[in-house]
C-alpha atoms as a PDB file:
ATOM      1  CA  UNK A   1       5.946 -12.678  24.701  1.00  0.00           C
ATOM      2  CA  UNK A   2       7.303 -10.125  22.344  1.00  0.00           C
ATOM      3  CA  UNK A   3       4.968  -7.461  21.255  1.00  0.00           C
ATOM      4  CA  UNK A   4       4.445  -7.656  18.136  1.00  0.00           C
ATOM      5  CA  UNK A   5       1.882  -5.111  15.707  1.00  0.00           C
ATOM      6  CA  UNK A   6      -0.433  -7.296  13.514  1.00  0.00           C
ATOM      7  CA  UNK A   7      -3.304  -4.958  13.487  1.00  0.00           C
ATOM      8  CA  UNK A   8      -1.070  -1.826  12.756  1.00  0.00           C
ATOM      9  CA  UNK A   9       1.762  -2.759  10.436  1.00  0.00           C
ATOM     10  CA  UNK A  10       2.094  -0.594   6.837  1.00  0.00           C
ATOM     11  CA  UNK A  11       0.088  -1.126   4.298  1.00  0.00           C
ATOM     12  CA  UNK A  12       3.312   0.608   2.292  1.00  0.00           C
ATOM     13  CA  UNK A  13       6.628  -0.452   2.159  1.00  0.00           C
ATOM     14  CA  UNK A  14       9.203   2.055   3.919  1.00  0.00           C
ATOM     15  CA  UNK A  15      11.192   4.686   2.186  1.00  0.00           C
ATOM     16  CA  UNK A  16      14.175   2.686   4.223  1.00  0.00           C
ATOM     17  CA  UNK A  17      13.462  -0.283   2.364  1.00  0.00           C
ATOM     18  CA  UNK A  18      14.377   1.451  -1.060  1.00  0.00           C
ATOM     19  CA  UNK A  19      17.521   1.702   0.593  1.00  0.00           C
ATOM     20  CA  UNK A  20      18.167  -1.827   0.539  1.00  0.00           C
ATOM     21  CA  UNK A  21      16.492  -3.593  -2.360  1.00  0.00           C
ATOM     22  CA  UNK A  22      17.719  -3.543  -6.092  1.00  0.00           C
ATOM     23  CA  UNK A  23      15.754  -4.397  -9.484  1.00  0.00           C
ATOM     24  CA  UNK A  24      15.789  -8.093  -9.786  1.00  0.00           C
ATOM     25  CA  UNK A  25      16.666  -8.059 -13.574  1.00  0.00           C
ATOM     26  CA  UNK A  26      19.121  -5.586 -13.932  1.00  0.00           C
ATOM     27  CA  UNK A  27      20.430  -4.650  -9.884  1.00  0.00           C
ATOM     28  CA  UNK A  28      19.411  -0.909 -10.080  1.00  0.00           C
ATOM     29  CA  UNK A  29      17.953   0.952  -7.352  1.00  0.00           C
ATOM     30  CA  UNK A  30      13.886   1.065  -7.313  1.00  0.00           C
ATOM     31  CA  UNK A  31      11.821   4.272  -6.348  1.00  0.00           C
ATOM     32  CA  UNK A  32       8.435   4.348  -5.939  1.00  0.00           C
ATOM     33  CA  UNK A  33       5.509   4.684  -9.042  1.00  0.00           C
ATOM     34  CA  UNK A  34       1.983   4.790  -8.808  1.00  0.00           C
ATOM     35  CA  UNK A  35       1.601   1.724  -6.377  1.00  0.00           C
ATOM     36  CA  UNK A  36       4.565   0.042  -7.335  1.00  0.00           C
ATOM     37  CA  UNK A  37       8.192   0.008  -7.350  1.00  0.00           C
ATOM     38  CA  UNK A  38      10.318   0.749 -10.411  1.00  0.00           C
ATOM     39  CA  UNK A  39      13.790   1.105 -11.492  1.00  0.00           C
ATOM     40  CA  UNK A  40      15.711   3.464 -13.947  1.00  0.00           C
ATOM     41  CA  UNK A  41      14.992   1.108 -16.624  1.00  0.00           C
ATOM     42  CA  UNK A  42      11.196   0.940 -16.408  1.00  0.00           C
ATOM     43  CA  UNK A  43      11.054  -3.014 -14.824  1.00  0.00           C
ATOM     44  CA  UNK A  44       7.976  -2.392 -12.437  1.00  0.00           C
ATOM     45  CA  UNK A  45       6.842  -4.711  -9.357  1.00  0.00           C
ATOM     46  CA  UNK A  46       3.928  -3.944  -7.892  1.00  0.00           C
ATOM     47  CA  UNK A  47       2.625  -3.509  -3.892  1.00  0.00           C
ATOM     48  CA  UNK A  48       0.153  -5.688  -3.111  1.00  0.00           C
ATOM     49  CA  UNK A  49      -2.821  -4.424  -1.181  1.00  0.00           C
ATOM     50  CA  UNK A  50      -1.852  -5.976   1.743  1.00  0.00           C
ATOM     51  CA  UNK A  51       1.612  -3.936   1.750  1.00  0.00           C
ATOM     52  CA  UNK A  52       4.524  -6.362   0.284  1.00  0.00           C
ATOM     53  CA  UNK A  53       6.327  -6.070  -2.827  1.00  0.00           C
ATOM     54  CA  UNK A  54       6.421  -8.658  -5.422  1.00  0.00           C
ATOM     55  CA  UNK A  55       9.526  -9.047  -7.487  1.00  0.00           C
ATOM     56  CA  UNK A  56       9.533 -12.671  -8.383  1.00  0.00           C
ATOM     57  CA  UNK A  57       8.248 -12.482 -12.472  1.00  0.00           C
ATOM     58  CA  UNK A  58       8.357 -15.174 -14.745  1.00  0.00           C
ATOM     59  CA  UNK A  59      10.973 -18.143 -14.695  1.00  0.00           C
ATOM     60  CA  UNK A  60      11.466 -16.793 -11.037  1.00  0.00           C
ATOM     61  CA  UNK A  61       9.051 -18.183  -9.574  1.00  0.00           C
ATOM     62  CA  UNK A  62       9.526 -20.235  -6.824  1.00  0.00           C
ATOM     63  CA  UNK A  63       8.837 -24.083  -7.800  1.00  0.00           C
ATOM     64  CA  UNK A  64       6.997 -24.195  -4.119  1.00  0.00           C
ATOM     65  CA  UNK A  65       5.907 -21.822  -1.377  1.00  0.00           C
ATOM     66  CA  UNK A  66       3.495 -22.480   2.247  1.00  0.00           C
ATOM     67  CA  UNK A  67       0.190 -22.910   1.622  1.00  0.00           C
ATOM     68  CA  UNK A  68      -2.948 -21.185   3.039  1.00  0.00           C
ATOM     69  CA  UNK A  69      -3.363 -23.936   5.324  1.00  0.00           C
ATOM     70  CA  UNK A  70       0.068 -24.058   6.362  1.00  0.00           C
ATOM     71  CA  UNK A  71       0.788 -20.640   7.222  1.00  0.00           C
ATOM     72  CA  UNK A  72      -2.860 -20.537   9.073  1.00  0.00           C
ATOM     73  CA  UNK A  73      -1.758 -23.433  11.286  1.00  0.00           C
ATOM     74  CA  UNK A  74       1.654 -21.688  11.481  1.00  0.00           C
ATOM     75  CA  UNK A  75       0.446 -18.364  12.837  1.00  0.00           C
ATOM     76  CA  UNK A  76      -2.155 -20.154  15.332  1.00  0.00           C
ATOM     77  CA  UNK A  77       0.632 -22.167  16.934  1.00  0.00           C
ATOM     78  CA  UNK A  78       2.914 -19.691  17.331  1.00  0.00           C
ATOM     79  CA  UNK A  79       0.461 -16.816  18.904  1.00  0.00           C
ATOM     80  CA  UNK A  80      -0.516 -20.122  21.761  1.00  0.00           C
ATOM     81  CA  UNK A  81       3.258 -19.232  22.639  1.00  0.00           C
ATOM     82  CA  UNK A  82       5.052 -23.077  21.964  1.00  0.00           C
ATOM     83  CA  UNK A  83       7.592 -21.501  20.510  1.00  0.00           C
ATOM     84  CA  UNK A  84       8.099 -18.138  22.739  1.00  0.00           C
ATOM     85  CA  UNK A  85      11.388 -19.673  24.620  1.00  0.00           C
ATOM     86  CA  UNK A  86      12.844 -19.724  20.762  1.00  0.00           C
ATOM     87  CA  UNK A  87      11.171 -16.013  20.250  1.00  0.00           C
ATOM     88  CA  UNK A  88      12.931 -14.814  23.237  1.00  0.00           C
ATOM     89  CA  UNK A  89      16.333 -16.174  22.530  1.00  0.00           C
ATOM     90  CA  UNK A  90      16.554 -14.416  19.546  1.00  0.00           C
ATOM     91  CA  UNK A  91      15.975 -11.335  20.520  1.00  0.00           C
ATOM     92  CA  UNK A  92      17.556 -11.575  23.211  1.00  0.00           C
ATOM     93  CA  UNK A  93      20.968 -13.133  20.773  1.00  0.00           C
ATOM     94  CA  UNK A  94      19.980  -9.753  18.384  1.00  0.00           C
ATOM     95  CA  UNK A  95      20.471  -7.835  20.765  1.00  0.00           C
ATOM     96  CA  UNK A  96      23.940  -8.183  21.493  1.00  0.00           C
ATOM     97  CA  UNK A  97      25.085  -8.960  17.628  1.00  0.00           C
ATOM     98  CA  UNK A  98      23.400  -6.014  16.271  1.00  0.00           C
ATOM     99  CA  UNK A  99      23.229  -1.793  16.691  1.00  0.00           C
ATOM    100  CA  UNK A 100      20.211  -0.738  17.775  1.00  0.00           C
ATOM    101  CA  UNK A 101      19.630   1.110  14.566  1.00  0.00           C
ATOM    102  CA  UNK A 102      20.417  -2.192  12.345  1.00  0.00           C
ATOM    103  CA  UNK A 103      19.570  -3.245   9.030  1.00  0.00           C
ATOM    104  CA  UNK A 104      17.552  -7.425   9.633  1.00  0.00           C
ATOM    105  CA  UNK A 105      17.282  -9.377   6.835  1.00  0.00           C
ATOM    106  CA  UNK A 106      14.850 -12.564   7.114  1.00  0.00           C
ATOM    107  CA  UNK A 107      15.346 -15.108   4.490  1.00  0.00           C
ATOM    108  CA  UNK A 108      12.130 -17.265   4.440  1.00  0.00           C
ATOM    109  CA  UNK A 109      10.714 -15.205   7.129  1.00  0.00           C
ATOM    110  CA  UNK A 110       6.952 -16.983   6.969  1.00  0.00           C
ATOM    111  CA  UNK A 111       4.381 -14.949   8.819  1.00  0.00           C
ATOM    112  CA  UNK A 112       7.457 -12.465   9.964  1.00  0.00           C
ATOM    113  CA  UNK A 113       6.906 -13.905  13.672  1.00  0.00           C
ATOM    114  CA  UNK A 114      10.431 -14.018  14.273  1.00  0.00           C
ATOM    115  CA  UNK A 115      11.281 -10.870  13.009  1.00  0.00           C
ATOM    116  CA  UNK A 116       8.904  -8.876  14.643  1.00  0.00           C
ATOM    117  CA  UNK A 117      10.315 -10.179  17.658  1.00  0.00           C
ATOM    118  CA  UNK A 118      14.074  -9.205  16.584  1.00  0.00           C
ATOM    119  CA  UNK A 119      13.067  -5.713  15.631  1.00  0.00           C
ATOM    120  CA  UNK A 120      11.180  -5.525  19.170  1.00  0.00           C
ATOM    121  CA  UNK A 121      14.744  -6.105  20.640  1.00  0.00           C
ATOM    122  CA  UNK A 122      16.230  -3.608  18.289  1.00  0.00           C
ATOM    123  CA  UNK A 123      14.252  -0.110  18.617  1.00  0.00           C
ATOM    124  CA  UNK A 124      16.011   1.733  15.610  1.00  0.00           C
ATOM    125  CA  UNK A 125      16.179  -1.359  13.370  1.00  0.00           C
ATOM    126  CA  UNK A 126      14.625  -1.577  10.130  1.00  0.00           C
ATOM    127  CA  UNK A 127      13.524  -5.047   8.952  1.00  0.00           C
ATOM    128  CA  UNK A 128      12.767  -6.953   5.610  1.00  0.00           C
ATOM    129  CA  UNK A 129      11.202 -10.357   5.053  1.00  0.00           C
ATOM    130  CA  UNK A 130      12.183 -12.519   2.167  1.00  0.00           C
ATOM    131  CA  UNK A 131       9.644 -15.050   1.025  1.00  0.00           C
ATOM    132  CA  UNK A 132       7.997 -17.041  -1.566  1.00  0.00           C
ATOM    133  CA  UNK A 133       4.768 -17.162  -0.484  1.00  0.00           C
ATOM    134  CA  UNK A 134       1.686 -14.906  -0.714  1.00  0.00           C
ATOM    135  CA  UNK A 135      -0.138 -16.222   2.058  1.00  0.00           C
ATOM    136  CA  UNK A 136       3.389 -15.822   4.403  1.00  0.00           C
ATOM    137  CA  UNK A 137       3.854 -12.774   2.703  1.00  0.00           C
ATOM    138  CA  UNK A 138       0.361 -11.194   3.825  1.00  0.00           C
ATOM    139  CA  UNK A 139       1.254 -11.314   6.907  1.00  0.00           C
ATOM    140  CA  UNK A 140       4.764 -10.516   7.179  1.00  0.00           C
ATOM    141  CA  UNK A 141       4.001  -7.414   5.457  1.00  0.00           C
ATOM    142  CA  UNK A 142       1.836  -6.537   9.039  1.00  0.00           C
ATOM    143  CA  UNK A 143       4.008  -8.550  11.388  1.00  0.00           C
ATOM    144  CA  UNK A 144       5.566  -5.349  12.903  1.00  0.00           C
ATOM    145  CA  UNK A 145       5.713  -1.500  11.852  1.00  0.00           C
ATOM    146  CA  UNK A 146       9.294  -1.245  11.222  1.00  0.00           C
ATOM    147  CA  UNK A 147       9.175  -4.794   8.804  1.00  0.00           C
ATOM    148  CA  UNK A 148       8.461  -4.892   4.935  1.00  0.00           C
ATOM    149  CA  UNK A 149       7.868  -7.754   3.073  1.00  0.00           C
ATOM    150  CA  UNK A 150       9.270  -8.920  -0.174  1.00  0.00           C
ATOM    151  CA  UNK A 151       8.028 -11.763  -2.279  1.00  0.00           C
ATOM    152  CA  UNK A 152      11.184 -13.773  -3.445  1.00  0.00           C
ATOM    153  CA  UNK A 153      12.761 -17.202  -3.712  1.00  0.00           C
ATOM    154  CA  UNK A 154      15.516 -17.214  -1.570  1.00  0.00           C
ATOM    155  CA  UNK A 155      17.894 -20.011  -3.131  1.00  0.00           C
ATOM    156  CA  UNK A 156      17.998 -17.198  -6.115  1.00  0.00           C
ATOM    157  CA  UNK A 157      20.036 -14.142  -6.297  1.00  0.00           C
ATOM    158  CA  UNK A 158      18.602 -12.212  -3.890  1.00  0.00           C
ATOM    159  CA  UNK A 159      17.347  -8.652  -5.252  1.00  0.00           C
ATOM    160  CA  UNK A 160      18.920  -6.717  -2.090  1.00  0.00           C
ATOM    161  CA  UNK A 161      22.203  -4.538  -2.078  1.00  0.00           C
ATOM    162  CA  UNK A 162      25.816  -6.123  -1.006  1.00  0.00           C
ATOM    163  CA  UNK A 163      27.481  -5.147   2.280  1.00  0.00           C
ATOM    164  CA  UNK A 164      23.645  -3.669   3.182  1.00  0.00           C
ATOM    165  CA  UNK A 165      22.678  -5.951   6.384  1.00  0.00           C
ATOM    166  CA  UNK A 166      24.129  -5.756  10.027  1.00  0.00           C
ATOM    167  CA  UNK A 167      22.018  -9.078  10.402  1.00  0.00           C
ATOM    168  CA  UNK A 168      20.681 -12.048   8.884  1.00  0.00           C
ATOM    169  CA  UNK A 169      17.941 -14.422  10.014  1.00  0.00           C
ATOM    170  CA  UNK A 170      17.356 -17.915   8.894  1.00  0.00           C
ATOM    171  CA  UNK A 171      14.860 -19.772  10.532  1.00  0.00           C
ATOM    172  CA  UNK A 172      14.062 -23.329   9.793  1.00  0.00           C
ATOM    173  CA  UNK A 173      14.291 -21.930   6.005  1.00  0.00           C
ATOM    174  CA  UNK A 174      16.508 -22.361   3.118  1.00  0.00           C
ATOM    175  CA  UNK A 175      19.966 -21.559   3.286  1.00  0.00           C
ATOM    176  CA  UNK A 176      21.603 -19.455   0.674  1.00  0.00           C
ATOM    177  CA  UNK A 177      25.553 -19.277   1.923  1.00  0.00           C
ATOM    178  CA  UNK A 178      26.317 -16.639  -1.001  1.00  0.00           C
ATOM    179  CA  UNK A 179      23.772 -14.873  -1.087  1.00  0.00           C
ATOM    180  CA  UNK A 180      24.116 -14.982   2.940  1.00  0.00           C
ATOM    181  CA  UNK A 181      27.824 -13.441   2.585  1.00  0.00           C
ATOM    182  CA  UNK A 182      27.472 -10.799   0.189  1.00  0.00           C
ATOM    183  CA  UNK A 183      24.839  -9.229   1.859  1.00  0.00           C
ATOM    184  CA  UNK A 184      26.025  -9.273   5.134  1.00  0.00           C
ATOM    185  CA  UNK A 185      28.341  -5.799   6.510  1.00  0.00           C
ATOM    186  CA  UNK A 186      32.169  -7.262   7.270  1.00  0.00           C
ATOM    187  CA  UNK A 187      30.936  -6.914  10.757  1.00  0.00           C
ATOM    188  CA  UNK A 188      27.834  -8.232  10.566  1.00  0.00           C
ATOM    189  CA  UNK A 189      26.261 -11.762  11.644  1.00  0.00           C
ATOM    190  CA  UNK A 190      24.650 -14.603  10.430  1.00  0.00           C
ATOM    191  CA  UNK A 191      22.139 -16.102  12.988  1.00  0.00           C
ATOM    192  CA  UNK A 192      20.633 -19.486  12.055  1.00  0.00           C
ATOM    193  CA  UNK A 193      18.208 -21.881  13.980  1.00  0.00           C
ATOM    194  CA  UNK A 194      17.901 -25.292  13.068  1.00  0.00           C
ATOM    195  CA  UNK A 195      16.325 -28.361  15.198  1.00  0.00           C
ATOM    196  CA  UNK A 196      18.094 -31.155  17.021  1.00  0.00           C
ATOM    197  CA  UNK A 197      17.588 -34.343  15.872  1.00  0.00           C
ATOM    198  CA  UNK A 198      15.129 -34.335  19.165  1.00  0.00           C
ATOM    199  CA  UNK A 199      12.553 -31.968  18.196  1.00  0.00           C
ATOM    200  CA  UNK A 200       9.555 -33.709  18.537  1.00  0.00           C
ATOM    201  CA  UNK A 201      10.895 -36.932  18.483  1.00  0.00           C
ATOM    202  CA  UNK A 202       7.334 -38.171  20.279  1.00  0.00           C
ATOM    203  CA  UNK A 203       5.304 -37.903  17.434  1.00  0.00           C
ATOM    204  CA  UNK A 204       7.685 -38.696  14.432  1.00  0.00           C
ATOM    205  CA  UNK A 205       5.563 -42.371  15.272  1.00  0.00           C
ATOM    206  CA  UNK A 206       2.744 -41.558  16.076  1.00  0.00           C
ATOM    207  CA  UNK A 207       1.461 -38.744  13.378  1.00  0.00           C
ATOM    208  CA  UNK A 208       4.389 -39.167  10.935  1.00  0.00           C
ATOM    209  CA  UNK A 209       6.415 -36.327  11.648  1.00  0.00           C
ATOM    210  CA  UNK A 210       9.388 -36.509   9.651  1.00  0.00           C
ATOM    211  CA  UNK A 211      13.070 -37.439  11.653  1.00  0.00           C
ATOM    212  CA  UNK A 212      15.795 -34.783  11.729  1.00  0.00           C
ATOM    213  CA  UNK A 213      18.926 -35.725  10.609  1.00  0.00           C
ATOM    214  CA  UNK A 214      21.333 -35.894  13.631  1.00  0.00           C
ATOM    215  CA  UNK A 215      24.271 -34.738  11.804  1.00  0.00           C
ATOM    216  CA  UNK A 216      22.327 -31.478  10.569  1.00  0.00           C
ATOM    217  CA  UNK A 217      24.075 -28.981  12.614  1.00  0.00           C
ATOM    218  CA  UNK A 218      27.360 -30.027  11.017  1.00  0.00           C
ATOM    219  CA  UNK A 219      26.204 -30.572   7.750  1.00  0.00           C
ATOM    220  CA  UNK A 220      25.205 -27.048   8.448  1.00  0.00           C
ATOM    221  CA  UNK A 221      28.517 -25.779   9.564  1.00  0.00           C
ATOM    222  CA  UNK A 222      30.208 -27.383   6.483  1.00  0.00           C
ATOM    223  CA  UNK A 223      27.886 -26.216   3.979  1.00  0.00           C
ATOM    224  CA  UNK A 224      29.092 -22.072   5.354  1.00  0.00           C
ATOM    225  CA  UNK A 225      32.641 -22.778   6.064  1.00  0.00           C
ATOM    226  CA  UNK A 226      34.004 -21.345   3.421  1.00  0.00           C
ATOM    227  CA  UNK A 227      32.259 -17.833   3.712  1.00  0.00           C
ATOM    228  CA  UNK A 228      31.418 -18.006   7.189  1.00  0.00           C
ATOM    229  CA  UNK A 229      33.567 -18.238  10.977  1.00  0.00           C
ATOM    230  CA  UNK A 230      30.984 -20.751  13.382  1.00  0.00           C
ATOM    231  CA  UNK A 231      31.490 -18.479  16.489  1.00  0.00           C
ATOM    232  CA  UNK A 232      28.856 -20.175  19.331  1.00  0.00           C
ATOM    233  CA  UNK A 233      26.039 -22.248  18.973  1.00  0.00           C
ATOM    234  CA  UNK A 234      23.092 -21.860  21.628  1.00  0.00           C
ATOM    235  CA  UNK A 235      20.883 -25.121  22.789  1.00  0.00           C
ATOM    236  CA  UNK A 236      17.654 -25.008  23.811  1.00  0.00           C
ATOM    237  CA  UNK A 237      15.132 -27.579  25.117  1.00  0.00           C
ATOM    238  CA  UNK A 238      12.227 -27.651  26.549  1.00  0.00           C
ATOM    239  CA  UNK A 239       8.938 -29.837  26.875  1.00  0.00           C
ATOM    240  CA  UNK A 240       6.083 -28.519  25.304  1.00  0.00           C
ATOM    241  CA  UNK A 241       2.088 -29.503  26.249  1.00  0.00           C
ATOM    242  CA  UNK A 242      -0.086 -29.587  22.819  1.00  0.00           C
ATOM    243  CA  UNK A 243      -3.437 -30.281  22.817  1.00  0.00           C
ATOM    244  CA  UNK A 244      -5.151 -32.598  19.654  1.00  0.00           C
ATOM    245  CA  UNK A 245      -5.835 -29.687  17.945  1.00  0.00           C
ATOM    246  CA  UNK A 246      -2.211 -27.867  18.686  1.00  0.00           C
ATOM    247  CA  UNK A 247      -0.510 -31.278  17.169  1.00  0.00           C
ATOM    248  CA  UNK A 248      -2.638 -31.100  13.932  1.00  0.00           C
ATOM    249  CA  UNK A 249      -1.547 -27.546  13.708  1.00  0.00           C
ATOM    250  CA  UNK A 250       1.727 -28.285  14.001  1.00  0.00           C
ATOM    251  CA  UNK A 251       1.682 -31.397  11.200  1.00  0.00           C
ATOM    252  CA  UNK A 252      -0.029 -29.043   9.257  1.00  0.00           C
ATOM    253  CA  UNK A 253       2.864 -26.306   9.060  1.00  0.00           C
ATOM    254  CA  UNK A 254       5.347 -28.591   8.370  1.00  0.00           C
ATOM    255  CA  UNK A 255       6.658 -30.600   5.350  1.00  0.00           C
ATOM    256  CA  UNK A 256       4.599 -33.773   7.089  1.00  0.00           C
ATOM    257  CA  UNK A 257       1.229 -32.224   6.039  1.00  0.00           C
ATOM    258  CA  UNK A 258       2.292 -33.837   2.103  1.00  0.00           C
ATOM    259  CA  UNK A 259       2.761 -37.570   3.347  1.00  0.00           C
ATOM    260  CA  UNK A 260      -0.477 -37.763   5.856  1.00  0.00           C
ATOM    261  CA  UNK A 261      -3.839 -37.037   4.710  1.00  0.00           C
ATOM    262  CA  UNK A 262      -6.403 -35.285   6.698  1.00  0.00           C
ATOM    263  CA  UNK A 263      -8.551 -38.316   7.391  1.00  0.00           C
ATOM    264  CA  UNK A 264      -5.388 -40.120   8.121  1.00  0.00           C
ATOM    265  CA  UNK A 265      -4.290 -37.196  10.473  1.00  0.00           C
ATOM    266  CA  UNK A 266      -7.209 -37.095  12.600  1.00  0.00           C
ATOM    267  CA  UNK A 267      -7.220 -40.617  13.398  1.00  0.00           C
ATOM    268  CA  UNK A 268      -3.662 -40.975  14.285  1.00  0.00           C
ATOM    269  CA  UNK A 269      -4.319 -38.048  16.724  1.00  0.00           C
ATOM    270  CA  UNK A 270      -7.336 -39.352  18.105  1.00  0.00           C
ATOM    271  CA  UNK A 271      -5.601 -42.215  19.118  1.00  0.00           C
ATOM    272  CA  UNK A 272      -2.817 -39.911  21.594  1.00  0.00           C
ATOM    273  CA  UNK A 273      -3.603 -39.240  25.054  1.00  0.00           C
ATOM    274  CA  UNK A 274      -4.038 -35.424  25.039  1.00  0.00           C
ATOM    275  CA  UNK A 275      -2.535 -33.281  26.507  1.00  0.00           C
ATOM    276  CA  UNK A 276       0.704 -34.608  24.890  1.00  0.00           C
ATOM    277  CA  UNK A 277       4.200 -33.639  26.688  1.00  0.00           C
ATOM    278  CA  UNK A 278       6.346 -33.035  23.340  1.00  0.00           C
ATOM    279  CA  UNK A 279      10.208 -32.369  23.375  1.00  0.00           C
ATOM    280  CA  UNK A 280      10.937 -28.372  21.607  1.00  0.00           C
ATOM    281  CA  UNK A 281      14.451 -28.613  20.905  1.00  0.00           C
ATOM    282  CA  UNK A 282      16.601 -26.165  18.491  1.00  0.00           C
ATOM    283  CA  UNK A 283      20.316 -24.866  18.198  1.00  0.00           C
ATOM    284  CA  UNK A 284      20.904 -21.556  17.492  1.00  0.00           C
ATOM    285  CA  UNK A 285      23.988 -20.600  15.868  1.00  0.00           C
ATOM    286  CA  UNK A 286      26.157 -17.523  15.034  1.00  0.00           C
ATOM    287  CA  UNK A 287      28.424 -17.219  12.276  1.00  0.00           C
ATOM    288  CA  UNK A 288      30.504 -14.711  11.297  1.00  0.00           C
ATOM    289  CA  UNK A 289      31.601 -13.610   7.110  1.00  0.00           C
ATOM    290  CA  UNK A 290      35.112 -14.108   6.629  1.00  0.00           C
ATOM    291  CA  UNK A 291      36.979 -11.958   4.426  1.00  0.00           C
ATOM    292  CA  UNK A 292      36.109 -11.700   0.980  1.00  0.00           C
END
């Protein structure tokens, strides 16, 4: 498993990182000021004690963001490893589409699991985590020492400088095509990860996860082809064992948790035969900007 640095990650965002993001309301650079950022024209954000930087203010805020619960569950189910074949494939897919000394940007980067594990692959690289939510945002801020954290809804204009990123990350999150583009380098790369319409196709029935659209991937593709070159797309399967309290966990961090109560949950999974021999299945895919 990647190593990642949860008990020794800034508390302070890197002077790197003011290399990268702009002032949300007016796109000027930000310097630091007495525990917050600020830009030329006074608009302040602060740094949270736990070391990310808030810049969403006002009417934008994100309408919804993981709760407590959900990025708990989230974090406990991906430190029992489930999802360390995915972990290792991107790194390992960083690696080869990005210097060592790179500029990562993670748009709805959660806990900053993923990131952590690029950055691991990438020894120079600086990383920044794009999220709505406090709770992900806690500990994204930790997730590695090279990674800040920046509180932000990613379907907006994204506070961050054009042409500034040798990499992009977008992990079962939200994806921005524009906003994608303009901050990706002319040689960068886009790297998305979506599931197949197999993903844990054994409990859609039994707990309620929801299905997965089986024409995703090219719903995907369509959605970026007119800023972005589809260059390969990686598969990867593999069969998971989850124990009763690993497939609670894993309703809990996903969009299922709002359609089945707890009481409900519990009973569903008291009625499976643990441990339960579950299908992991994503597609990784690399894109590349066209011109602008």
């Amino acid at each position: 498993m990647p190593t990642t640095h949860p008990g020794t990650g800034r508390r302070r965002p890197s002077d790197r990182l003011l290399t990268v993001l702009t002032c949300p309301l007016c796109l000027s650079g930000l310097e630091r000021a007495d525990g917050a950022l600020r830009c030329a024209a006074r608009h302040t954000f602060d740094i949270a004690r736990h070391g990310y930087v808030s810049l969403l203010t006002g009417h934008r805020r994100a309408a919804s963001a993981d709760s407590a619960d959900m990025v708990r569950c989230r974090g406990a189910f991906l430190r029992a490893g489930h999802y360390d074949p995915l972990t290792h494939t991107l790194a390992g897919l960083a690696a080869e589409l990005a210097p060592p000394d790179a500029v990562v940007l993670d748009a709805g980067a959660g806990t900053g699991h993923y990131l952590a594990s690029v950055l691991d692959a990438l020894p120079g690289a600086m990383g920044l985590g794009l999220d709505s939510s406090a709770h992900a945002l806690r500990a994204a801020a930790r997730a590695h020492v090279r990674a800040d954290a920046a509180g932000w809804d990613v379907w907006q204009p994204w506070p961050v400088r054009s042409d500034c990123a040798h990499l992009v990350l977008n992990v079962f999150a939200p994806r921005n095509g524009p906003e994608f583009h303009r901050v990706l380098r002319p040689d960068g790369a886009l790297l998305v990860v979506t599931p197949s319409d197999r993903h844990l196709h054994e409990l859609r029935r039994s707990v309620g996860l929801l299905a997965v659209d089986p024409r995703k991937e090219e719903r995907l593709r369509r959605t970026l082809a007119d800023r972005f070159r589809h260059e390969r797309a990686e598969p990867l399967e593999y069969t998971m064992s989850l124990s009763a309290e690993d497939v609670a966990g894993l309703v809990t961090m996903s969009p299922a948790a709002h359609h089945v109560g707890g009481a409900e949950l519990r009973r569903r999974i008291g009625e499976l035969a643990v441990p339960v021999r579950v299908t992991a299945s994503f597609v990784a895919s690399v894109y590349r900007p066209r011109e602008r």
